[in-house]
N, C-alpha and C. Protein backbone atom coordinates (compact mmCIF):
# COMPACT_ATOMS: atom_id res chain seq x y z
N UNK A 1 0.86 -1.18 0.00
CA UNK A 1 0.00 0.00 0.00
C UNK A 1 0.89 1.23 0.00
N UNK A 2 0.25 2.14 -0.82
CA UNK A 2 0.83 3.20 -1.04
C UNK A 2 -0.09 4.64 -0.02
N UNK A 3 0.57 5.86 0.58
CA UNK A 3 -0.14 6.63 0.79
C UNK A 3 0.43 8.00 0.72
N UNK A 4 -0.29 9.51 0.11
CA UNK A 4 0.27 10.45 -0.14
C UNK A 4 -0.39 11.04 1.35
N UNK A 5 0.72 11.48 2.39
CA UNK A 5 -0.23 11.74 3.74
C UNK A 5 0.30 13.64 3.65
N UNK A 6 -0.40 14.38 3.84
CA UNK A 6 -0.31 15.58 3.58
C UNK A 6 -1.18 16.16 4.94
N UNK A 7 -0.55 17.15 5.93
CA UNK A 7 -0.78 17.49 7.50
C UNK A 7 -1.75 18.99 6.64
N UNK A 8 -2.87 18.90 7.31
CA UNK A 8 -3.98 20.11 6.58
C UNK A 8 -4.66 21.04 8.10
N UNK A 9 -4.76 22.22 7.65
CA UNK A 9 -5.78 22.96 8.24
C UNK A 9 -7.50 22.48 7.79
N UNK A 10 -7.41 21.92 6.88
CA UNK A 10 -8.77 21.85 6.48
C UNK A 10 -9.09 20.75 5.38
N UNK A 11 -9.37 20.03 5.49
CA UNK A 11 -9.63 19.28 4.03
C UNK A 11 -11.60 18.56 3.87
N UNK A 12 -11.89 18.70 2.53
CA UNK A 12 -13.05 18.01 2.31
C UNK A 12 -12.76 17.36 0.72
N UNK A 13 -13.84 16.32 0.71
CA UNK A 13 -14.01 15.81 -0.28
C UNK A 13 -15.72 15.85 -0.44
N UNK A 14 -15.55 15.63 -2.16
CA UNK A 14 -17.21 15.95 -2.82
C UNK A 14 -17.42 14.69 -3.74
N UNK A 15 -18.60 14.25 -4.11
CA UNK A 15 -18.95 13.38 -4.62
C UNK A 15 -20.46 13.84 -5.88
N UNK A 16 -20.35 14.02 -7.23
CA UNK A 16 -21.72 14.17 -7.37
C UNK A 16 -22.09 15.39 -6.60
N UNK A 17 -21.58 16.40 -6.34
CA UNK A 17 -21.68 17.75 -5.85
C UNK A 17 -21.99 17.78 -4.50
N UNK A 18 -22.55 16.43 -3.75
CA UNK A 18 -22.03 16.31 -2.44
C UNK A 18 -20.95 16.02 -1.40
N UNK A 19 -21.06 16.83 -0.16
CA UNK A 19 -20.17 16.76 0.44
C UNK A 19 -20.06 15.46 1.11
N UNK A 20 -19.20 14.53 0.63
CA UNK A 20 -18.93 13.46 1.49
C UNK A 20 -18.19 13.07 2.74
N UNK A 21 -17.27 14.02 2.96
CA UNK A 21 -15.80 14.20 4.08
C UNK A 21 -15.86 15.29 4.49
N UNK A 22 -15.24 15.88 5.14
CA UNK A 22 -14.51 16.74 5.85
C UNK A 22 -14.17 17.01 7.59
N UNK A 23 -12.90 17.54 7.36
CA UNK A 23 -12.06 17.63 8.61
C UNK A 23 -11.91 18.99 8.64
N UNK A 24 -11.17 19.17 10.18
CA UNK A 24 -10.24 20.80 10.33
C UNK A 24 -8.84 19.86 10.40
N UNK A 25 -8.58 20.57 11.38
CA UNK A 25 -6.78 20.07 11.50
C UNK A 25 -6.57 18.49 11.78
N UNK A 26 -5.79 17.94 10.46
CA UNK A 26 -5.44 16.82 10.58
C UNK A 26 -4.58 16.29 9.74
N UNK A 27 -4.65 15.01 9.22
CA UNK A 27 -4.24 14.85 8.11
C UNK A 27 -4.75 14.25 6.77
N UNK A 28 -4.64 14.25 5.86
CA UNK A 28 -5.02 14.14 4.56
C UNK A 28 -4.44 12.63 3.77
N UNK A 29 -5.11 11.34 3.76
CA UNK A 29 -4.25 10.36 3.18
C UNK A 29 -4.82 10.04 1.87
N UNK A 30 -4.41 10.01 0.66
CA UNK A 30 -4.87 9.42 -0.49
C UNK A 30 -4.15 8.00 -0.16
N UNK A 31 -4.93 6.98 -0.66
CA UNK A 31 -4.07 5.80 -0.08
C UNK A 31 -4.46 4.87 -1.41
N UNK A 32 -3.34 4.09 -2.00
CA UNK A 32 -3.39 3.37 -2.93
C UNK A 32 -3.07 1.64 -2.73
N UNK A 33 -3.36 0.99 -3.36
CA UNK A 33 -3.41 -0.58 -3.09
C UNK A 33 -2.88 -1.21 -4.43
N UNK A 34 -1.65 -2.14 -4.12
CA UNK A 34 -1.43 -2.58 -5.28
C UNK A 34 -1.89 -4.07 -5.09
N UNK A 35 -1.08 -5.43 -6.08
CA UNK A 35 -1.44 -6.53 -5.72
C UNK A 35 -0.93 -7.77 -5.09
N UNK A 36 0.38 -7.08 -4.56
CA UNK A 36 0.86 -8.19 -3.53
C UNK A 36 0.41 -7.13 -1.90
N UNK A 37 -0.80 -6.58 -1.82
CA UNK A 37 -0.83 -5.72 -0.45
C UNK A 37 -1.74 -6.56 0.19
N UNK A 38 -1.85 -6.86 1.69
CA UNK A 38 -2.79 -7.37 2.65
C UNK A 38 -3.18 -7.16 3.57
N UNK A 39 -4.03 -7.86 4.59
CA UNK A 39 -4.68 -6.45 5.63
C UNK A 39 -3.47 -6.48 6.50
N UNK A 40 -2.71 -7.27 6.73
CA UNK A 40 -1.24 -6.86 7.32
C UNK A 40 -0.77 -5.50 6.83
N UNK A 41 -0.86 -5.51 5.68
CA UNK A 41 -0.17 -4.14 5.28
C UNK A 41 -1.09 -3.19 5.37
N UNK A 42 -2.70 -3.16 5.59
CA UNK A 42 -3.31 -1.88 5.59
C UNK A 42 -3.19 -1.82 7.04
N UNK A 43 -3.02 -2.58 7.99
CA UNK A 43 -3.11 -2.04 9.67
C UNK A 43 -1.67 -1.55 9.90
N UNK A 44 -0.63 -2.01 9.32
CA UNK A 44 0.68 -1.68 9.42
C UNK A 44 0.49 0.24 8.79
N UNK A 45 0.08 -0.25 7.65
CA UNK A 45 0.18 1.93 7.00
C UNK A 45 -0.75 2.47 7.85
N UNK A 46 -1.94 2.20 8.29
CA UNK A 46 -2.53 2.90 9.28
C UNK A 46 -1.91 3.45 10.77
N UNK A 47 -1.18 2.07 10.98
CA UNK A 47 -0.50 2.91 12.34
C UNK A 47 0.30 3.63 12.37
N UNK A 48 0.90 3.36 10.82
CA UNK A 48 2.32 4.26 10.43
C UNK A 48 1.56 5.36 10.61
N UNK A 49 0.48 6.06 9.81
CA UNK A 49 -0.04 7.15 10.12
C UNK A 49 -0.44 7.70 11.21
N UNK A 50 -1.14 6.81 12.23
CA UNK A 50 -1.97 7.34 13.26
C UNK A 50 -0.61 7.42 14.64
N UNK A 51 0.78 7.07 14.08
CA UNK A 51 1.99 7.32 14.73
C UNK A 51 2.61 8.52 14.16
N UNK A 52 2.39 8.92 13.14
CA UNK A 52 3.01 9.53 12.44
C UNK A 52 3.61 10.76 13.13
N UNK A 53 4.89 11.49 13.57
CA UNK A 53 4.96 12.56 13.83
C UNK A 53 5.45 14.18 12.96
N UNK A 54 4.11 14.62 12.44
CA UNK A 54 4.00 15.72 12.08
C UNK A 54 3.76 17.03 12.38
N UNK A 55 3.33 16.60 13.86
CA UNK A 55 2.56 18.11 14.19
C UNK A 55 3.69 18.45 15.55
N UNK A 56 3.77 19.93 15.66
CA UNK A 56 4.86 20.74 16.29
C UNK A 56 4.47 20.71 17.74
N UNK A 57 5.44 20.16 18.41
CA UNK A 57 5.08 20.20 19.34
C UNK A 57 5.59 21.72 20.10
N UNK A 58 5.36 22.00 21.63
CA UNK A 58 5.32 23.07 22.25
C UNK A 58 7.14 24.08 21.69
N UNK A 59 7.85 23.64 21.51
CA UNK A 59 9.18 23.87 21.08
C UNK A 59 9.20 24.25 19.26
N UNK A 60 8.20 23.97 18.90
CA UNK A 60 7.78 24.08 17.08
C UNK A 60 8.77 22.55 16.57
N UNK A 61 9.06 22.02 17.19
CA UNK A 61 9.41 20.73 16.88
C UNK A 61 8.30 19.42 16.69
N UNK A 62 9.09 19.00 14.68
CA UNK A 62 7.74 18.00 14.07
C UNK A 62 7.85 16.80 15.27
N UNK A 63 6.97 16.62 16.43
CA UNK A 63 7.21 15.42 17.17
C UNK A 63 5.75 15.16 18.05
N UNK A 64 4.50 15.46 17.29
CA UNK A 64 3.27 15.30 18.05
C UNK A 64 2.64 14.68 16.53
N UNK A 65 2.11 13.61 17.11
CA UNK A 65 1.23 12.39 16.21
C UNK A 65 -0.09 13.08 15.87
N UNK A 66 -0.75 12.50 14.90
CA UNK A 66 -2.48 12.97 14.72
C UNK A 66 -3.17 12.77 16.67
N UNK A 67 -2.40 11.42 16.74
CA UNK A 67 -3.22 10.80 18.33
C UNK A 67 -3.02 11.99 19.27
N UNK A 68 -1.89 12.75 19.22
CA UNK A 68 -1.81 13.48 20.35
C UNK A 68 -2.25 14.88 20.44
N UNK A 69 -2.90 14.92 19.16
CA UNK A 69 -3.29 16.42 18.63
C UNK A 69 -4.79 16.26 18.65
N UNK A 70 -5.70 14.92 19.01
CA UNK A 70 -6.85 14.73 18.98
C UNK A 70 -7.12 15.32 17.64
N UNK A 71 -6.43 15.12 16.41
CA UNK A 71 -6.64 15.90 14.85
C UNK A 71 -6.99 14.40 14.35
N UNK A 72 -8.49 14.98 13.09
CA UNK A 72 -8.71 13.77 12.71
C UNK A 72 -8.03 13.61 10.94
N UNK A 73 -8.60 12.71 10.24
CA UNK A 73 -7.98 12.39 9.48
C UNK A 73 -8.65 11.99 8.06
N UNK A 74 -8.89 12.42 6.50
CA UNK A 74 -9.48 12.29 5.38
C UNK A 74 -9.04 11.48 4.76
N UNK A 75 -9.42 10.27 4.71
CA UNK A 75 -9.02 9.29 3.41
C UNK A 75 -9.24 9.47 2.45
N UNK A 76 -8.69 9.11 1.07
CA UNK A 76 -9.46 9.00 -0.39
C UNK A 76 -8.88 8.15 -0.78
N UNK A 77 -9.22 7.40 -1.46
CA UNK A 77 -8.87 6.75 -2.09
C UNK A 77 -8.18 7.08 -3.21
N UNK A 78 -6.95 6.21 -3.66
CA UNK A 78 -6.12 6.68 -4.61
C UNK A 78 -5.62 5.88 -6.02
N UNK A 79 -6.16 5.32 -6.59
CA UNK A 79 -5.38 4.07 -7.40
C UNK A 79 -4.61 5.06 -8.51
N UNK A 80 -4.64 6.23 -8.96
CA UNK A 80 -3.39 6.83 -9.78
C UNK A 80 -2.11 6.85 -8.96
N UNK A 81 -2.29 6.88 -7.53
CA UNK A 81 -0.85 6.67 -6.36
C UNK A 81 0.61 5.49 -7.28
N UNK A 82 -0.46 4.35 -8.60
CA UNK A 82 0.44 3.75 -8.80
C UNK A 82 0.59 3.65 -10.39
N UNK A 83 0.16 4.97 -10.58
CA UNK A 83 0.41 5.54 -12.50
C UNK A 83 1.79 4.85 -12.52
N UNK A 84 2.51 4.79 -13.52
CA UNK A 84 3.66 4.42 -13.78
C UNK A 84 3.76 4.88 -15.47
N UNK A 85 4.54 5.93 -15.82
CA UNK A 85 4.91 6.96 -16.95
C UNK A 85 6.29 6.36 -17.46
N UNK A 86 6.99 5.34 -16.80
CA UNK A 86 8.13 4.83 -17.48
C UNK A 86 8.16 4.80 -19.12
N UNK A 87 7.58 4.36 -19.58
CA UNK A 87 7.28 4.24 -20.80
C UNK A 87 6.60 4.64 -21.62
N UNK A 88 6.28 6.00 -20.96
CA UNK A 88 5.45 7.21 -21.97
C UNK A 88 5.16 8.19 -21.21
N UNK A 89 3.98 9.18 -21.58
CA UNK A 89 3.31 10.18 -21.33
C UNK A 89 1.67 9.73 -21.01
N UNK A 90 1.28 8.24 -21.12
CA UNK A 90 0.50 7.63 -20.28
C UNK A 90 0.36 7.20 -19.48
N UNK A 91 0.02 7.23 -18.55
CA UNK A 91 0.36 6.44 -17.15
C UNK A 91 -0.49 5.34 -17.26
N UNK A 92 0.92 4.03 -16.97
CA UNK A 92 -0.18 2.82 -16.81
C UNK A 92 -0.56 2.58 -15.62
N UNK A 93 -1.75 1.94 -15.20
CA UNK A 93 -2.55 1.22 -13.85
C UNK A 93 -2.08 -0.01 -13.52
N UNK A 94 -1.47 -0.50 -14.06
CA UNK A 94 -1.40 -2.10 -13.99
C UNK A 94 -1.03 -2.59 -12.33
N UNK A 95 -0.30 -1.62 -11.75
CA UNK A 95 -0.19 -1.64 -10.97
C UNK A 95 -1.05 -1.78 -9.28
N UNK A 96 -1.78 -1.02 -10.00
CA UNK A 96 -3.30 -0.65 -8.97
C UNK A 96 -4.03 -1.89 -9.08
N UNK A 97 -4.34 -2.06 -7.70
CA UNK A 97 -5.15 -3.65 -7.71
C UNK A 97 -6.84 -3.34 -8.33
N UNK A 98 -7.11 -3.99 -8.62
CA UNK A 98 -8.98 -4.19 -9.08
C UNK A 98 -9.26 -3.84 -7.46
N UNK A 99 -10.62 -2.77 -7.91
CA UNK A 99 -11.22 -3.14 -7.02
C UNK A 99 -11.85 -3.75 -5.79
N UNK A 100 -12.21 -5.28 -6.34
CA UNK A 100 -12.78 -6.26 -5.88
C UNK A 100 -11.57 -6.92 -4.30
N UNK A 101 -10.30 -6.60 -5.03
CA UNK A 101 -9.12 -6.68 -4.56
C UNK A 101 -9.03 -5.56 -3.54
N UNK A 102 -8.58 -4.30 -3.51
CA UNK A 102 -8.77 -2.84 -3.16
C UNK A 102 -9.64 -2.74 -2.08
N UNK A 103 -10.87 -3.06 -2.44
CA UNK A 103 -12.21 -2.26 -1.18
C UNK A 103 -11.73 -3.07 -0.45
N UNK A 104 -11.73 -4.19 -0.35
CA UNK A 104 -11.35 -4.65 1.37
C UNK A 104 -10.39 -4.45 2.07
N UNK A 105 -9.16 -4.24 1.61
CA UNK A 105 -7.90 -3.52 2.64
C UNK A 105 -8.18 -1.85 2.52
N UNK A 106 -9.03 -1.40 1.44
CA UNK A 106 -8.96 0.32 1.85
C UNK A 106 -10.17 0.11 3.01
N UNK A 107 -10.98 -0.38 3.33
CA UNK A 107 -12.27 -0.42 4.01
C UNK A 107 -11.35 -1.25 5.58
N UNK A 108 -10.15 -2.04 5.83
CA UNK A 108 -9.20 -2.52 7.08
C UNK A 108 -8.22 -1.05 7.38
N UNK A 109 -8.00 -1.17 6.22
CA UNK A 109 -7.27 0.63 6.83
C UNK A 109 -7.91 1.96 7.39
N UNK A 110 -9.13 1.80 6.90
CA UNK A 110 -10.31 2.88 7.96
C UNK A 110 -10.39 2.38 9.10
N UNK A 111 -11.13 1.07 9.01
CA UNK A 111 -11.41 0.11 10.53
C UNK A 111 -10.24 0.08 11.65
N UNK A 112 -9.17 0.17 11.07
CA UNK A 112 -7.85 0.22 12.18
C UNK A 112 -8.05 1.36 12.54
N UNK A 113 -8.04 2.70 11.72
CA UNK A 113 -7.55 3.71 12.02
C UNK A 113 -8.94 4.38 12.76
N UNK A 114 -10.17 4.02 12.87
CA UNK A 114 -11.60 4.41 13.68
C UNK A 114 -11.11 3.67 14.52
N UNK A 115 -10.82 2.41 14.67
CA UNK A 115 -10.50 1.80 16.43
C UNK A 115 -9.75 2.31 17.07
N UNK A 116 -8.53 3.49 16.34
CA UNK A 116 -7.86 4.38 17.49
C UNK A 116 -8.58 5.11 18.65
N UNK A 117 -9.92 4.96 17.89
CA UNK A 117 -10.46 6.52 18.01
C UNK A 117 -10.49 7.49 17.57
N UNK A 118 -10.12 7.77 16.36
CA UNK A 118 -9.61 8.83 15.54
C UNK A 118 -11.11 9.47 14.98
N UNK A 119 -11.13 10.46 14.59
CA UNK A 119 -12.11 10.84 13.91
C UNK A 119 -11.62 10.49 12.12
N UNK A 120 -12.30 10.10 11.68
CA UNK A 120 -12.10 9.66 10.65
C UNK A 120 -13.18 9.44 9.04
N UNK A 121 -13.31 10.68 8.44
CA UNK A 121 -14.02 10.74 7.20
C UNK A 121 -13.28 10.20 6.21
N UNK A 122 -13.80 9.66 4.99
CA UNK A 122 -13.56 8.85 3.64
C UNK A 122 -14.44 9.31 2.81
N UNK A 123 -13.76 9.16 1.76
CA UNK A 123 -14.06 9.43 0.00
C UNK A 123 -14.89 8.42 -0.16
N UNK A 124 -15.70 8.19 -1.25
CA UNK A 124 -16.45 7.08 -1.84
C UNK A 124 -15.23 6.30 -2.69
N UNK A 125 -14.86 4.99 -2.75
CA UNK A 125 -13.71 4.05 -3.17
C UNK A 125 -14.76 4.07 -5.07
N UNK A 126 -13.35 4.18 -5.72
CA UNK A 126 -13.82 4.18 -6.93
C UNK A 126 -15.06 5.46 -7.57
N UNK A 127 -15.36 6.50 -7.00
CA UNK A 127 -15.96 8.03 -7.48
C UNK A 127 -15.18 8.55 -8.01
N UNK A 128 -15.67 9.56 -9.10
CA UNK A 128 -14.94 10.99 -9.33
C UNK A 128 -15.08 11.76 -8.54
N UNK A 129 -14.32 12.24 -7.78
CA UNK A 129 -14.35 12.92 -6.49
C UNK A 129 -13.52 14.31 -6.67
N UNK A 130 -14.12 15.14 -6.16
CA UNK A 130 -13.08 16.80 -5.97
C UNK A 130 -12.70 16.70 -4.31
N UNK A 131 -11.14 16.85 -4.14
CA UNK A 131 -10.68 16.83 -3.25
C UNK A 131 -10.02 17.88 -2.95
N UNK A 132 -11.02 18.45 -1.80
CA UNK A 132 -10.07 20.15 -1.31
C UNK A 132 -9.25 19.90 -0.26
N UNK A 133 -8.16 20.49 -0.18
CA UNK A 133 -6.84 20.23 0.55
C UNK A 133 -6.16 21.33 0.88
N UNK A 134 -6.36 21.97 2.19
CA UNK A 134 -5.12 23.11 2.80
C UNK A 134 -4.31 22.56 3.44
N UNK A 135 -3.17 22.22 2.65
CA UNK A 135 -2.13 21.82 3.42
C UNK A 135 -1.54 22.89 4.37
N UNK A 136 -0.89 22.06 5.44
CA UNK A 136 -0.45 22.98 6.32
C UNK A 136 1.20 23.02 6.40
N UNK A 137 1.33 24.36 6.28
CA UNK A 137 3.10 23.81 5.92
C UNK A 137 4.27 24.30 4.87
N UNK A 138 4.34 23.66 3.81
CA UNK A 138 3.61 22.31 3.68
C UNK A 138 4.07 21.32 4.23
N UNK A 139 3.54 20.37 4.37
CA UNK A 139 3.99 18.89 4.84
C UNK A 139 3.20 18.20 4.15
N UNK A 140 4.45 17.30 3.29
CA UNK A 140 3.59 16.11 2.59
C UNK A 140 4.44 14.77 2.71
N UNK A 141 3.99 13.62 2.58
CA UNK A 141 4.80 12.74 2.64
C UNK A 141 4.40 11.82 2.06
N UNK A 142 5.38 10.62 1.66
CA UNK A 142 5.03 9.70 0.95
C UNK A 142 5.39 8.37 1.31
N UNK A 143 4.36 7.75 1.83
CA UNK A 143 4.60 6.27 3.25
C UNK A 143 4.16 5.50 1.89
N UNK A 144 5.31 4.62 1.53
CA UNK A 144 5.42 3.18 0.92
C UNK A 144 5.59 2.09 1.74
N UNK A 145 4.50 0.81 1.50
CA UNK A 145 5.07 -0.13 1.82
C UNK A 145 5.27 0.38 3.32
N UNK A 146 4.33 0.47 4.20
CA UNK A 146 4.97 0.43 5.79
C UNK A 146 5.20 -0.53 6.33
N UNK A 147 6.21 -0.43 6.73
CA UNK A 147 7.08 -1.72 7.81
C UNK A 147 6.60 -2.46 9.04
């Protein structure tokens, strides 16, 4: 699993001109699934995140987690996370798991990350979606494959 995690003042997502998500201060994950990924690996990137230290602590030092900031957190779903342009100006998918494959570890990587306790809104998996994003910062990052 792939995830673009980006620390926001504000983020929402829209669906069909409704509002499906939104947060204030937290963080922002587009999260992608390829096809050797499993729910091992979506509880593993979740904690990577819900450990993650981005936010400043009392010193302006990056060393306070989403957990310790009580800041919640916007999923979307991402399967361009695994475009691959090697070989052109098209990006291939091949990479990105189906669906059928997909919804169930993006749907274990919410479930971990709500059993923190976290506050936690999501995109519709597979929508055309408009995703608004104030990053804060900036801070963006890019968690491959968490350990």
């Amino acid at each position: 699993m792939r995830a673009l995690v980006q620390r926001v003042a504000r983020a929402s997502v829209h669906s069909d001109g409704e509002l499906i998500g939104e947060i204030g201060v937290g963080l922002c994950a587009l999260v992608g699934v390829t096809h050797t990924d499993d729910a091992a690996m979506a509880r593993k990137l979740a904690e990577k995140i819900w450990h993650l230290r981005v936010f400043e602590d009392d010193d302006g030092v990056m060393n306070r987690s989403v957990a310790d900031t009580s800041g919640a957190v916007l999923v979307v779903s991402q399967f361009t996370l695994y475009g691959d342009t090697i070989k052109g100006r098209r990006p291939s998918f091949i990479a990105a798991s189906r669906p059928e494959d997909a919804i169930p570890l993006y749907e274990r990587f919410l479930a971990v990350l709500r059993g923190r306790g976290l506050t936690v809104e999501a995109g519709e998996f597979g929508a055309d979606m408009q995703v608004e994003i104030h990053n804060d910062g900036p801070v963006t990052l890019i968690l491959d494959r968490a350990p």
